[in-house]
PDB file of N, CA and C in Angstrom:
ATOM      1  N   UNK A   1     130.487  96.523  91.679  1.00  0.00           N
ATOM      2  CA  UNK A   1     130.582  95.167  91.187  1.00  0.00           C
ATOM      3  C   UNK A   1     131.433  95.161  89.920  1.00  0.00           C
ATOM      4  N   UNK A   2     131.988  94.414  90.000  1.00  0.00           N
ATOM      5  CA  UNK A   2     133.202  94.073  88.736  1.00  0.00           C
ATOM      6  C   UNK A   2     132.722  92.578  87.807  1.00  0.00           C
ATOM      7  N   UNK A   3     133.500  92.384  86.893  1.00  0.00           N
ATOM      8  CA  UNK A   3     132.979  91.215  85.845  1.00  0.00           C
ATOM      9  C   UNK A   3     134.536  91.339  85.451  1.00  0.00           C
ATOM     10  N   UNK A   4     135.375  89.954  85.762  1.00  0.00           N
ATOM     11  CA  UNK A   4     136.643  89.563  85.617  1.00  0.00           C
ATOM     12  C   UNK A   4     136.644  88.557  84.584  1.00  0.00           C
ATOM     13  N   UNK A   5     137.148  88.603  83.488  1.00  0.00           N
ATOM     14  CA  UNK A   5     137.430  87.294  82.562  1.00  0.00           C
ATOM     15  C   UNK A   5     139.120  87.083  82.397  1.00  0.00           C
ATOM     16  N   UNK A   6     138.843  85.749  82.845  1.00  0.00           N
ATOM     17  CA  UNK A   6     140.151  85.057  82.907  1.00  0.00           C
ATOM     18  C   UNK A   6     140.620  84.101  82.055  1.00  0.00           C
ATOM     19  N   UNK A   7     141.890  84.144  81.306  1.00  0.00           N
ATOM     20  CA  UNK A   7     142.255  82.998  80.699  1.00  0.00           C
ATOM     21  C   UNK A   7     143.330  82.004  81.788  1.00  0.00           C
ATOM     22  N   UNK A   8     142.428  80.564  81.824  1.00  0.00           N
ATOM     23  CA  UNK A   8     142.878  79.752  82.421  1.00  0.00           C
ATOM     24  C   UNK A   8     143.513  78.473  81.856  1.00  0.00           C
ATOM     25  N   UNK A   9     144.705  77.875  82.032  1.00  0.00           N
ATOM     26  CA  UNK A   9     145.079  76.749  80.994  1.00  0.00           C
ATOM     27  C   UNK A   9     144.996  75.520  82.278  1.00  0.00           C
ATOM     28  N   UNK A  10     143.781  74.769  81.965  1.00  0.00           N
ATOM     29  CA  UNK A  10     143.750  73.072  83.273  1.00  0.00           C
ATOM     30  C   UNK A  10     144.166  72.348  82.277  1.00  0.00           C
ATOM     31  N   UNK A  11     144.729  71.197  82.629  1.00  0.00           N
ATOM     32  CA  UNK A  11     144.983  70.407  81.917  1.00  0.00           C
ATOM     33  C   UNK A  11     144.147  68.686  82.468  1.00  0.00           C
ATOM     34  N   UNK A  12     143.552  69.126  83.780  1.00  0.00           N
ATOM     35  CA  UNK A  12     142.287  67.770  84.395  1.00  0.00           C
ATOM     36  C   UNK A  12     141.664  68.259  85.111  1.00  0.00           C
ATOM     37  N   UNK A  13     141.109  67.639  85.423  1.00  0.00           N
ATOM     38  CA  UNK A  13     139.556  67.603  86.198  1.00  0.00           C
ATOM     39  C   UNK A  13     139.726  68.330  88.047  1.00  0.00           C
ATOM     40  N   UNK A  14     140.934  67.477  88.747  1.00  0.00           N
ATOM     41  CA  UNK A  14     141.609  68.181  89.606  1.00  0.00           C
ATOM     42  C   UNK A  14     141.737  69.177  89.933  1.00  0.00           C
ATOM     43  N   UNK A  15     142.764  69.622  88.835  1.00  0.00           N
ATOM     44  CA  UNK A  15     143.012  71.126  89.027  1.00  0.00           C
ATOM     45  C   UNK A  15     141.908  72.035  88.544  1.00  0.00           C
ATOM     46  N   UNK A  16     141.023  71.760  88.114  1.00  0.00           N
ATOM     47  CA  UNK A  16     139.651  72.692  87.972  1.00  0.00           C
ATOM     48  C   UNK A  16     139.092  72.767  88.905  1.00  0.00           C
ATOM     49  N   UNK A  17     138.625  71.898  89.510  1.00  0.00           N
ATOM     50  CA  UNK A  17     138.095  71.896  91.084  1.00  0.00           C
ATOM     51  C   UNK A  17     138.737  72.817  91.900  1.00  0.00           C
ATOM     52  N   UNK A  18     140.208  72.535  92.137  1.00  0.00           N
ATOM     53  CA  UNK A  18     140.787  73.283  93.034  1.00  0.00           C
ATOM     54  C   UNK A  18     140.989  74.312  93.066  1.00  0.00           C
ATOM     55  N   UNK A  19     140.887  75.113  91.262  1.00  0.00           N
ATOM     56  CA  UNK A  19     140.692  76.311  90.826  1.00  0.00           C
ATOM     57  C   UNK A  19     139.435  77.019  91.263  1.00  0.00           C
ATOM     58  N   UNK A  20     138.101  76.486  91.540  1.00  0.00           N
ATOM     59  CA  UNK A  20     137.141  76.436  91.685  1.00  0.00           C
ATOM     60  C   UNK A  20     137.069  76.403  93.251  1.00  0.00           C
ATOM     61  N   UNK A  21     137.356  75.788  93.748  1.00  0.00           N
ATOM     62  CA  UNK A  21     137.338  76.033  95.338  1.00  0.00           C
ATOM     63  C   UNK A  21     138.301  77.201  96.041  1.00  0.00           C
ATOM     64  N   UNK A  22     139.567  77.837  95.236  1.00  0.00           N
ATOM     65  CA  UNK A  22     140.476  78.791  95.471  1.00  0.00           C
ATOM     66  C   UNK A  22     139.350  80.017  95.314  1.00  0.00           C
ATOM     67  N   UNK A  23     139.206  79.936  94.289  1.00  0.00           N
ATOM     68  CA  UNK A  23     138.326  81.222  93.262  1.00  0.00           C
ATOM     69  C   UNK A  23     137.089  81.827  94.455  1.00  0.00           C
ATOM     70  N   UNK A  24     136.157  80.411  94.536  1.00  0.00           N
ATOM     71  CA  UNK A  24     134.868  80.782  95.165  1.00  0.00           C
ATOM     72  C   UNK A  24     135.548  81.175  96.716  1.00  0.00           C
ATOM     73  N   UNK A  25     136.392  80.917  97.639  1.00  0.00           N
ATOM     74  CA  UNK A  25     137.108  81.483  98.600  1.00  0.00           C
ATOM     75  C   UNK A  25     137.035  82.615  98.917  1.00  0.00           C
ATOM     76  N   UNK A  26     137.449  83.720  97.880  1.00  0.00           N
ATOM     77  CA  UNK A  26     137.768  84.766  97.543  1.00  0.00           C
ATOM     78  C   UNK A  26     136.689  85.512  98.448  1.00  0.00           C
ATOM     79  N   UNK A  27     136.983  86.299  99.087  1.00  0.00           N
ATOM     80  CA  UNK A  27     136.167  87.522  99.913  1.00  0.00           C
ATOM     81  C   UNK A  27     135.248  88.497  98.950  1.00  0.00           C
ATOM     82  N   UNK A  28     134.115  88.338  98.192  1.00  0.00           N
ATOM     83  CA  UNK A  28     133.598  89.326  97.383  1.00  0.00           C
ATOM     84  C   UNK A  28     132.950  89.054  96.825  1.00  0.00           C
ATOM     85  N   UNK A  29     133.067  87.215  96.372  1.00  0.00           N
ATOM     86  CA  UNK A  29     133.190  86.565  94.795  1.00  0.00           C
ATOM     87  C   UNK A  29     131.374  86.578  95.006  1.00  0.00           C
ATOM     88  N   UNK A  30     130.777  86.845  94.412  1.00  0.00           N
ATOM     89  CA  UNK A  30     129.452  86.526  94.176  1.00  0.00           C
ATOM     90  C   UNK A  30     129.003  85.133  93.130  1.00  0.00           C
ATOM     91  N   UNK A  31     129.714  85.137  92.142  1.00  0.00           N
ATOM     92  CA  UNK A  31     129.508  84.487  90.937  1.00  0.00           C
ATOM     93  C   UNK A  31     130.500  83.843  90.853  1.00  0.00           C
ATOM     94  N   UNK A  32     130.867  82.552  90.065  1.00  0.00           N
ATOM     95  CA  UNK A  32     132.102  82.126  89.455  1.00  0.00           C
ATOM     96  C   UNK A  32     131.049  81.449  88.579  1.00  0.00           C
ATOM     97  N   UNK A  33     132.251  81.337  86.989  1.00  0.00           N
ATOM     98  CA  UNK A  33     131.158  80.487  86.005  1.00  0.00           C
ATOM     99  C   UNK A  33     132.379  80.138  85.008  1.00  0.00           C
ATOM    100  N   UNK A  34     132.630  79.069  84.721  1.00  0.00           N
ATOM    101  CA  UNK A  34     133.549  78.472  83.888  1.00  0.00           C
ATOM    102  C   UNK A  34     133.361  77.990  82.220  1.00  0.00           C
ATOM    103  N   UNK A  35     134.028  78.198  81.347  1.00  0.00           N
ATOM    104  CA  UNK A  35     133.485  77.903  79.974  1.00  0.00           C
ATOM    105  C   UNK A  35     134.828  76.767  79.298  1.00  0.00           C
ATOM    106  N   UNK A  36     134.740  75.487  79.731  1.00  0.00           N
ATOM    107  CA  UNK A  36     135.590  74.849  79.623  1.00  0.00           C
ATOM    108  C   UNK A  36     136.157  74.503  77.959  1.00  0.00           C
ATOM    109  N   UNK A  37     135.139  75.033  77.473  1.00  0.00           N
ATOM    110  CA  UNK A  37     135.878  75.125  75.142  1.00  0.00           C
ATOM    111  C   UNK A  37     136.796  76.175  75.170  1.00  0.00           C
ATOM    112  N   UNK A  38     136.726  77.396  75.879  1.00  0.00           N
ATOM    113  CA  UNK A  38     137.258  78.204  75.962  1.00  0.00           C
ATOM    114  C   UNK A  38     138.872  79.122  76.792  1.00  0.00           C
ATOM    115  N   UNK A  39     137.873  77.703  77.653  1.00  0.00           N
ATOM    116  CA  UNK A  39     139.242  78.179  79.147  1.00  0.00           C
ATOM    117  C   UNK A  39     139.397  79.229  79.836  1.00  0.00           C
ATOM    118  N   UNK A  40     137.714  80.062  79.615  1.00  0.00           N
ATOM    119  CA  UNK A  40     138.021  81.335  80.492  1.00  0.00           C
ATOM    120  C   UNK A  40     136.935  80.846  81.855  1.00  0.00           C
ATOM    121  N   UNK A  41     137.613  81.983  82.743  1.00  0.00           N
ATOM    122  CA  UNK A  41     136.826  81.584  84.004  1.00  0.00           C
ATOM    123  C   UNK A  41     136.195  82.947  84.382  1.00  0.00           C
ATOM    124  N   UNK A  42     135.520  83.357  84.345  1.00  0.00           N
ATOM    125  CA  UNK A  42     134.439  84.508  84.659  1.00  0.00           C
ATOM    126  C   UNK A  42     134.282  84.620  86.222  1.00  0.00           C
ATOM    127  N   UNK A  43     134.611  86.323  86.865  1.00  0.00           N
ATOM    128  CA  UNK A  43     133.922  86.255  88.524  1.00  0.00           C
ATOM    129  C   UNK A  43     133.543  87.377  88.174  1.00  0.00           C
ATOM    130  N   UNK A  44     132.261  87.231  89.067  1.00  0.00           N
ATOM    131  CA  UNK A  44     131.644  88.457  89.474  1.00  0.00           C
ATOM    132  C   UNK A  44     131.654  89.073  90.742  1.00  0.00           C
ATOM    133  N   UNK A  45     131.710  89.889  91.264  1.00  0.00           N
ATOM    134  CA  UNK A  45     131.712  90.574  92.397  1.00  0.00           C
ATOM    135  C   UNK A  45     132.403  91.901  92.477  1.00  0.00           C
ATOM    136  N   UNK A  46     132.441  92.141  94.363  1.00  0.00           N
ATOM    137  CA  UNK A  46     133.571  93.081  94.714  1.00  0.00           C
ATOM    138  C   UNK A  46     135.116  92.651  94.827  1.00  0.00           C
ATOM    139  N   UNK A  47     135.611  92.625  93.500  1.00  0.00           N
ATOM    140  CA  UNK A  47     136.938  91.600  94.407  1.00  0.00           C
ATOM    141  C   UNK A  47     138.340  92.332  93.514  1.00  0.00           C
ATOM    142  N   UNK A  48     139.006  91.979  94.060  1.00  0.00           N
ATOM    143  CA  UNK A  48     140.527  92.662  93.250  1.00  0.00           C
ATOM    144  C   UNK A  48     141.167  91.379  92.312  1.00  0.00           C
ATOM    145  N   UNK A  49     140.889  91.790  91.118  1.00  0.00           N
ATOM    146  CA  UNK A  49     141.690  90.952  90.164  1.00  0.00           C
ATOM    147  C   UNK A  49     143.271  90.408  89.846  1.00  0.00           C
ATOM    148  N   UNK A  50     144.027  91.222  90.482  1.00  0.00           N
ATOM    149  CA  UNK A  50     145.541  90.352  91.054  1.00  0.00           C
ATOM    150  C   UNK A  50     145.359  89.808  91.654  1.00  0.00           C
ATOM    151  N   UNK A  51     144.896  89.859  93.173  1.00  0.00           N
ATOM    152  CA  UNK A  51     144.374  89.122  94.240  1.00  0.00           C
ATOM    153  C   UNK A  51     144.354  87.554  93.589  1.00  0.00           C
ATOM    154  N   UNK A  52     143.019  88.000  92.633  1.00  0.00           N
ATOM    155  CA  UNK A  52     142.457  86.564  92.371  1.00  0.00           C
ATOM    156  C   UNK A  52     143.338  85.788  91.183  1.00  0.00           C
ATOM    157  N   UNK A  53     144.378  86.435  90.472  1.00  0.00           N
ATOM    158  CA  UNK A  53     145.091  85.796  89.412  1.00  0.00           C
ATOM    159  C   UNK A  53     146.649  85.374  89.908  1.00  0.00           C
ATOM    160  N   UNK A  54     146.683  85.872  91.297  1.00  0.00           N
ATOM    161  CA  UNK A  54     147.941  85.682  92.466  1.00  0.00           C
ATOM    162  C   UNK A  54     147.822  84.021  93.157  1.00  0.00           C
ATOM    163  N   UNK A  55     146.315  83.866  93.019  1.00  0.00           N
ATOM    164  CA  UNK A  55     145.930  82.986  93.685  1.00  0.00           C
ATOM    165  C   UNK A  55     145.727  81.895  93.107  1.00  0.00           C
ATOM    166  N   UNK A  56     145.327  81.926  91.716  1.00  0.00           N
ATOM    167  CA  UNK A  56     145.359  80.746  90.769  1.00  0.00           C
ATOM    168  C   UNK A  56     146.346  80.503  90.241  1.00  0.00           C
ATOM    169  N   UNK A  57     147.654  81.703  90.007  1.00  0.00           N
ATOM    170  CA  UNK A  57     149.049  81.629  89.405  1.00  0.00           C
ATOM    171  C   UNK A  57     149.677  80.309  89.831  1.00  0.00           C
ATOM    172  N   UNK A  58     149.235  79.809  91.145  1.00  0.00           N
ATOM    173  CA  UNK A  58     149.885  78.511  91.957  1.00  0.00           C
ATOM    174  C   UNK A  58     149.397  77.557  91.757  1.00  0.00           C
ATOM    175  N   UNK A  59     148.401  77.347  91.153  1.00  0.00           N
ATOM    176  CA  UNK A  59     147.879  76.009  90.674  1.00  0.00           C
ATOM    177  C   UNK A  59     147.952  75.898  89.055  1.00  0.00           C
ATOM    178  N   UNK A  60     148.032  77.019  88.370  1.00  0.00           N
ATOM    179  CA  UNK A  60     148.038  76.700  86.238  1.00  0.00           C
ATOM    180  C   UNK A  60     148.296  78.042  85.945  1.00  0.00           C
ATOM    181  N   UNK A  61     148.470  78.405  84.845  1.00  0.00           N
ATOM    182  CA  UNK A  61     148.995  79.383  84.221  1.00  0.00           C
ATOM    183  C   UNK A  61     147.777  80.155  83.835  1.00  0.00           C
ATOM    184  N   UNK A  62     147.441  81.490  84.406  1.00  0.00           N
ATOM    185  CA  UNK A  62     146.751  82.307  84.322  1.00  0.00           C
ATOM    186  C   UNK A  62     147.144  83.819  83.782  1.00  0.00           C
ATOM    187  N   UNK A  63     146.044  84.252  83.067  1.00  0.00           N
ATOM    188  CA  UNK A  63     146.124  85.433  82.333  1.00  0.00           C
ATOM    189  C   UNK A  63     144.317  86.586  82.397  1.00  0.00           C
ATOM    190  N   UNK A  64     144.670  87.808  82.739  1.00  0.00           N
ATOM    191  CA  UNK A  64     143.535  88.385  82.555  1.00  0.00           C
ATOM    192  C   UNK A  64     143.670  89.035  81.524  1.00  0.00           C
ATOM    193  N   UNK A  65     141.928  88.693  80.967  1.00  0.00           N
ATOM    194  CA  UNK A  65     141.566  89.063  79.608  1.00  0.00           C
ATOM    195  C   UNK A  65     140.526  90.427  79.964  1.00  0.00           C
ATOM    196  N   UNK A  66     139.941  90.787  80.562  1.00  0.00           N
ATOM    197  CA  UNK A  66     139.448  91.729  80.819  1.00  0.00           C
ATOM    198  C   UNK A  66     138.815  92.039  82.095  1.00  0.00           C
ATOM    199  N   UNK A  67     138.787  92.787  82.241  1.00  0.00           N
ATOM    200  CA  UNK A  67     138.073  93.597  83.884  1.00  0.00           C
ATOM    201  C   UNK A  67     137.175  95.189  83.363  1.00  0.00           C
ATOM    202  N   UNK A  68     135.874  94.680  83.944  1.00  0.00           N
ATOM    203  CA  UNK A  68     134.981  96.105  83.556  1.00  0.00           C
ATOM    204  C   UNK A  68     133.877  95.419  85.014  1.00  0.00           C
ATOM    205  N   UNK A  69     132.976  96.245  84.553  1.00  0.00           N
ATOM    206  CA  UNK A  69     131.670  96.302  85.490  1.00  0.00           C
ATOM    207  C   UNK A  69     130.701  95.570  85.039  1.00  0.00           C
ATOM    208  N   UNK A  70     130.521  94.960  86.032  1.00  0.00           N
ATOM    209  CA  UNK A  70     128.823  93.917  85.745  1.00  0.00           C
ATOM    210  C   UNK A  70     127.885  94.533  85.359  1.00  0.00           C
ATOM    211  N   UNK A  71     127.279  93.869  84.136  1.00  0.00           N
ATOM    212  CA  UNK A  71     126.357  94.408  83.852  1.00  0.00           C
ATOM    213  C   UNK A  71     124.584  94.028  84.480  1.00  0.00           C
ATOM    214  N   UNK A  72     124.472  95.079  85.069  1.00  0.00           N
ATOM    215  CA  UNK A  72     122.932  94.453  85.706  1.00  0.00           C
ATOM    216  C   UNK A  72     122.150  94.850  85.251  1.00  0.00           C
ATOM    217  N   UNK A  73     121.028  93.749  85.882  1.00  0.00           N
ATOM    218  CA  UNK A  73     119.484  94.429  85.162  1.00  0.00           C
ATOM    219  C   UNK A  73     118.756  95.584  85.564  1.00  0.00           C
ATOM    220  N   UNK A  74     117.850  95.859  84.514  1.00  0.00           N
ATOM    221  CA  UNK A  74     117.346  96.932  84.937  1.00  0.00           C
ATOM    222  C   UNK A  74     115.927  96.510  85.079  1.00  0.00           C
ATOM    223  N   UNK A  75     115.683  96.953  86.509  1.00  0.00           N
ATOM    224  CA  UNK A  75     114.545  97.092  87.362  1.00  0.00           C
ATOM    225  C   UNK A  75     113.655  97.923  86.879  1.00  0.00           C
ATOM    226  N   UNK A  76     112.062  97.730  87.014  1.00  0.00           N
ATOM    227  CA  UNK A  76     111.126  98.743  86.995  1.00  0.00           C
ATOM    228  C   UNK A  76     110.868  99.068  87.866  1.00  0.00           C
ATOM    229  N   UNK A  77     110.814 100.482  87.491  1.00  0.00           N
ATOM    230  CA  UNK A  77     110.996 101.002  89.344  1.00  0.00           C
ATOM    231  C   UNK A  77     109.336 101.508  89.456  1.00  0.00           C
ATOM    232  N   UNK A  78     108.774 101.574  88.279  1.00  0.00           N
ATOM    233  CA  UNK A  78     107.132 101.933  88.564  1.00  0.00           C
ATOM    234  C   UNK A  78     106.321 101.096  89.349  1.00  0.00           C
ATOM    235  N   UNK A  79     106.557 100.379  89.351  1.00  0.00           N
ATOM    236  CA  UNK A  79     105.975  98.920  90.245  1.00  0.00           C
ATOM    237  C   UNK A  79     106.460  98.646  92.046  1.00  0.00           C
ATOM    238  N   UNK A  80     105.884  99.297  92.713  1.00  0.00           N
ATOM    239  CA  UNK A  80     105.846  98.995  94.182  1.00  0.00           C
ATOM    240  C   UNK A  80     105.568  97.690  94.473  1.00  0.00           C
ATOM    241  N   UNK A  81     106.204  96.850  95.324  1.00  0.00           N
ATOM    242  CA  UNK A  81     105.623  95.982  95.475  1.00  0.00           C
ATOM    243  C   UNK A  81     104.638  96.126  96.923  1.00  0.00           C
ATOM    244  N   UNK A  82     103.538  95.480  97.489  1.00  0.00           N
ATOM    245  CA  UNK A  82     103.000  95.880  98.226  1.00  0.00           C
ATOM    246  C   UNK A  82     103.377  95.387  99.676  1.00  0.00           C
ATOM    247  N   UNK A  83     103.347  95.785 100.459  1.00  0.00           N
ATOM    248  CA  UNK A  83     104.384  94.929 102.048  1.00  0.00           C
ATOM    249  C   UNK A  83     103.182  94.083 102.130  1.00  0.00           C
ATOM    250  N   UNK A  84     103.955  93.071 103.003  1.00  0.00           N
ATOM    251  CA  UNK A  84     103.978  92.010 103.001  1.00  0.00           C
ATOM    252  C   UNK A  84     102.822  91.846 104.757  1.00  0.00           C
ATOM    253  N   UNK A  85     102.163  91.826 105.121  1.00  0.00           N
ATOM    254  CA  UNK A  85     101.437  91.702 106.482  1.00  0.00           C
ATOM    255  C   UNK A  85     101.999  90.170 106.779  1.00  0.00           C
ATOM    256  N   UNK A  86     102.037  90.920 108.043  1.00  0.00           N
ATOM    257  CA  UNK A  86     102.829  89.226 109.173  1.00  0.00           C
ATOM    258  C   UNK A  86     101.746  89.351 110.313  1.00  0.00           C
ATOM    259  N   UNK A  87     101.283  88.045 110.886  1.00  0.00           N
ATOM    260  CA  UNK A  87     100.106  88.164 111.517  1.00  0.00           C
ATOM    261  C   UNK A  87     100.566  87.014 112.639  1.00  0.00           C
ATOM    262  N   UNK A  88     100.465  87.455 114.129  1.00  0.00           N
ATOM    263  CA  UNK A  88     101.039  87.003 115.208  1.00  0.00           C
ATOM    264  C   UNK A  88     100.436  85.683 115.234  1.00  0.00           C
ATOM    265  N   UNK A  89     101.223  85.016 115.542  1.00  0.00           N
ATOM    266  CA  UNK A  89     100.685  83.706 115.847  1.00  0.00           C
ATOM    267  C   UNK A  89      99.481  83.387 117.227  1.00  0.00           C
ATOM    268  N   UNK A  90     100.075  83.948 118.262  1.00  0.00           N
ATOM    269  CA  UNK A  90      99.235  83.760 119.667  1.00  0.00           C
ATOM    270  C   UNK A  90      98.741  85.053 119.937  1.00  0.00           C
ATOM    271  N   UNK A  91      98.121  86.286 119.021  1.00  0.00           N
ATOM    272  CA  UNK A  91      98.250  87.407 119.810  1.00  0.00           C
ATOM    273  C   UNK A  91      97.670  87.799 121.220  1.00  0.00           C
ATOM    274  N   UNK A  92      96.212  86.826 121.770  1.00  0.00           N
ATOM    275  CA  UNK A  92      95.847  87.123 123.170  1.00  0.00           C
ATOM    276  C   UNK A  92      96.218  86.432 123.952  1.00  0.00           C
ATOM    277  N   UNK A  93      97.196  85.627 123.628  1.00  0.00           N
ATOM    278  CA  UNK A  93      98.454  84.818 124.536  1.00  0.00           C
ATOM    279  C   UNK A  93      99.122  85.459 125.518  1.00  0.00           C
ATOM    280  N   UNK A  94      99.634  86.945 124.453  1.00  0.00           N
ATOM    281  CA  UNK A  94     100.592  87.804 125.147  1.00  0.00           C
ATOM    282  C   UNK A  94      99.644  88.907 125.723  1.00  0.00           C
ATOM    283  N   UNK A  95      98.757  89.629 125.885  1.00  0.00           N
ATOM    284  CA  UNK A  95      98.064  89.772 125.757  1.00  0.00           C
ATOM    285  C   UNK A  95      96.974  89.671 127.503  1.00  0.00           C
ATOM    286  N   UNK A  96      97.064  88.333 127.539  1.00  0.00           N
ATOM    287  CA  UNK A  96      96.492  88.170 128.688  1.00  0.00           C
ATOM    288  C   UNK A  96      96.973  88.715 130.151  1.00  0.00           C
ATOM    289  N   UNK A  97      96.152  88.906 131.049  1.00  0.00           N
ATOM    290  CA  UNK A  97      96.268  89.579 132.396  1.00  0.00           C
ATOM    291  C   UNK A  97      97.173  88.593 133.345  1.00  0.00           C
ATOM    292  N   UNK A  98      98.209  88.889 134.149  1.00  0.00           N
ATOM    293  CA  UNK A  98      98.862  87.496 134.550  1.00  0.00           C
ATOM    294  C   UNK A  98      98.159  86.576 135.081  1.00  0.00           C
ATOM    295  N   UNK A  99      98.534  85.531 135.966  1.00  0.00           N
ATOM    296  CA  UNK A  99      97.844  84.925 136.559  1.00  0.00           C
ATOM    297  C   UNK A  99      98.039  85.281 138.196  1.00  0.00           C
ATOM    298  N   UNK A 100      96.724  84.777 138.495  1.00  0.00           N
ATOM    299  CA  UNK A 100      96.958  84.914 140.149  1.00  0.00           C
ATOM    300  C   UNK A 100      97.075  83.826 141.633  1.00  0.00           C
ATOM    301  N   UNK A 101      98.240  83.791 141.562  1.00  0.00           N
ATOM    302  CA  UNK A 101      99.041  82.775 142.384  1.00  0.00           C
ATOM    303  C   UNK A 101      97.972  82.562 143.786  1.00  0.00           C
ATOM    304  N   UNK A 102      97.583  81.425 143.696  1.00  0.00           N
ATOM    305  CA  UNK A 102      96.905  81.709 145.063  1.00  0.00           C
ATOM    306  C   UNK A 102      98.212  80.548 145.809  1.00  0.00           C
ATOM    307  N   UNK A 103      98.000  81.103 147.448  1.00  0.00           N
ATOM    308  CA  UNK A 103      99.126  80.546 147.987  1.00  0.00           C
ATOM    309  C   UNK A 103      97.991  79.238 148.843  1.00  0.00           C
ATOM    310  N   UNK A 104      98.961  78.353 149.048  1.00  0.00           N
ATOM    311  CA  UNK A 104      98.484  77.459 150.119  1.00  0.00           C
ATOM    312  C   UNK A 104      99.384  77.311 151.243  1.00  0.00           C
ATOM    313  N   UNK A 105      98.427  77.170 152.670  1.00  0.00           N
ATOM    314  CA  UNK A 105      98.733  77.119 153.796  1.00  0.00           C
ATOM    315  C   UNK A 105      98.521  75.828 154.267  1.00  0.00           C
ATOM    316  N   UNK A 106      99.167  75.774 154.689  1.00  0.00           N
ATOM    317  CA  UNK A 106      99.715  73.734 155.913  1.00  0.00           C
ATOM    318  C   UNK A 106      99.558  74.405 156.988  1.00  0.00           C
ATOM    319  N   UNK A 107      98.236  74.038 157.594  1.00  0.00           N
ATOM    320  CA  UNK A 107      98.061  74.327 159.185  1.00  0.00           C
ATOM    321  C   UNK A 107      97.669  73.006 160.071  1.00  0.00           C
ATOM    322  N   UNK A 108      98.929  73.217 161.147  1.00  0.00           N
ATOM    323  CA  UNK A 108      99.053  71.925 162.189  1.00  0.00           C
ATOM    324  C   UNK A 108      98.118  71.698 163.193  1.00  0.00           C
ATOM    325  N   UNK A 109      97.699  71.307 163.797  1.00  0.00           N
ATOM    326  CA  UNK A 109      96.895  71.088 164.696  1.00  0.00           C
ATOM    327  C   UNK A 109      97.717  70.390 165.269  1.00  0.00           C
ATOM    328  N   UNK A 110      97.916  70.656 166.946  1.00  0.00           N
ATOM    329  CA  UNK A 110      98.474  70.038 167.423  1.00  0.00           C
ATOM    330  C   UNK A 110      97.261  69.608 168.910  1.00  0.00           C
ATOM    331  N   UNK A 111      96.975  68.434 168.960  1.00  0.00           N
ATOM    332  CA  UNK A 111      96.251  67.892 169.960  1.00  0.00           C
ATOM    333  C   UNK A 111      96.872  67.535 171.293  1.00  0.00           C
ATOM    334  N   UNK A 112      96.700  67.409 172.284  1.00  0.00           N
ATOM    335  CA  UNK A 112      97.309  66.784 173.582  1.00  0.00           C
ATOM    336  C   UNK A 112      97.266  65.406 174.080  1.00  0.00           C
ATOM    337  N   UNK A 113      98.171  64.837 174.282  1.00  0.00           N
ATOM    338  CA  UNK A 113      98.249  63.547 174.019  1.00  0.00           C
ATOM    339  C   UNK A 113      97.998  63.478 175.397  1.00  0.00           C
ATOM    340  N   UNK A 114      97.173  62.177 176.016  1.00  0.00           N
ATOM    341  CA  UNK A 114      97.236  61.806 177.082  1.00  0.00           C
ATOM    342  C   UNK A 114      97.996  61.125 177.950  1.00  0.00           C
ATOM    343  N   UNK A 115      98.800  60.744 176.919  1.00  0.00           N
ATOM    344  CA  UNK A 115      99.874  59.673 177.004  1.00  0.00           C
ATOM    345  C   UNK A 115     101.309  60.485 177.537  1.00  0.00           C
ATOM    346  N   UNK A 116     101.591  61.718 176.964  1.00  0.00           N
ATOM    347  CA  UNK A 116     102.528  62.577 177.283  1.00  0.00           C
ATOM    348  C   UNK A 116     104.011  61.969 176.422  1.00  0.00           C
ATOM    349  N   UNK A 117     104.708  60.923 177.182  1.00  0.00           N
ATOM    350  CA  UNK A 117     105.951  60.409 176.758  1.00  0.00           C
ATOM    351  C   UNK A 117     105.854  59.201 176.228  1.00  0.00           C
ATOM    352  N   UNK A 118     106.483  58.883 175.295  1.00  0.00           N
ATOM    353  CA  UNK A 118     106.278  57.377 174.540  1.00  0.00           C
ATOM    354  C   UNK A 118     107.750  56.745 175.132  1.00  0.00           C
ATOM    355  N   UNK A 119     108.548  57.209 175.314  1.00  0.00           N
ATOM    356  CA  UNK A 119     109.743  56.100 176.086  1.00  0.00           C
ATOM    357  C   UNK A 119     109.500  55.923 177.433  1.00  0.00           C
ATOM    358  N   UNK A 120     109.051  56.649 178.469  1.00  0.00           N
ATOM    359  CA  UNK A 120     108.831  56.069 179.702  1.00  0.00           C
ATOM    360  C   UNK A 120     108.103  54.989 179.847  1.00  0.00           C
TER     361      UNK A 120
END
């Protein structure tokens, strides 16, 4: 992780935005944070700093003021946290024995008509 400070010259509201929508684009950018008394524009991430001063060069006049490593916090590592139990929603849902299809049978009876033919 890197920590990029940029000197940026906007001169409106516009072109900050668009600086701001170029910037956050960027493949890496984790952070963007702007200090508009100042005119620097701060990124954090994995990202290549020409890349990103190639890219704002086309919208205002840009300058890098420094490039180092983010500084992160430091974790206590004595402290486990304890896992987390997840508890099935339906567990004898799944669980259960299938079911058993009973089939049904259509049986005809066929009687003898005395009559034999209905068109004669």
């Amino acid at each position: 992780m890197m920590k990029v400070v940029l000197k940026v010259e906007l001169n409106d509201e516009k072109i900050k935005q668009k600086s701001m929508k170029t910037v956050s684009g960027l493949s890496g950018i984790e952070s963007v944070s702007m200090e508009m008394k100042s005119k620097k524009l701060t990124l954090i991430g994995d990202i290549d700093p020409i890349r990103a001063v190639s890219k704002l060069r086309k919208l205002c006049n840009t300058e890098i003021i420094s490039v180092g490593p983010a500084k992160e916090e430091k974790k206590d590592q004595t402290k486990v946290p304890e896992p987390v139990k997840f508890y099935e929603a339906y567990p004898l849902y799944y669980q259960m024995t299938p079911l058993q299809y009973t089939q049904y049978h259509y049986i005809e009876s066929v009687t003898e008509d005395s009559v034999g033919c209905v068109i004669c």
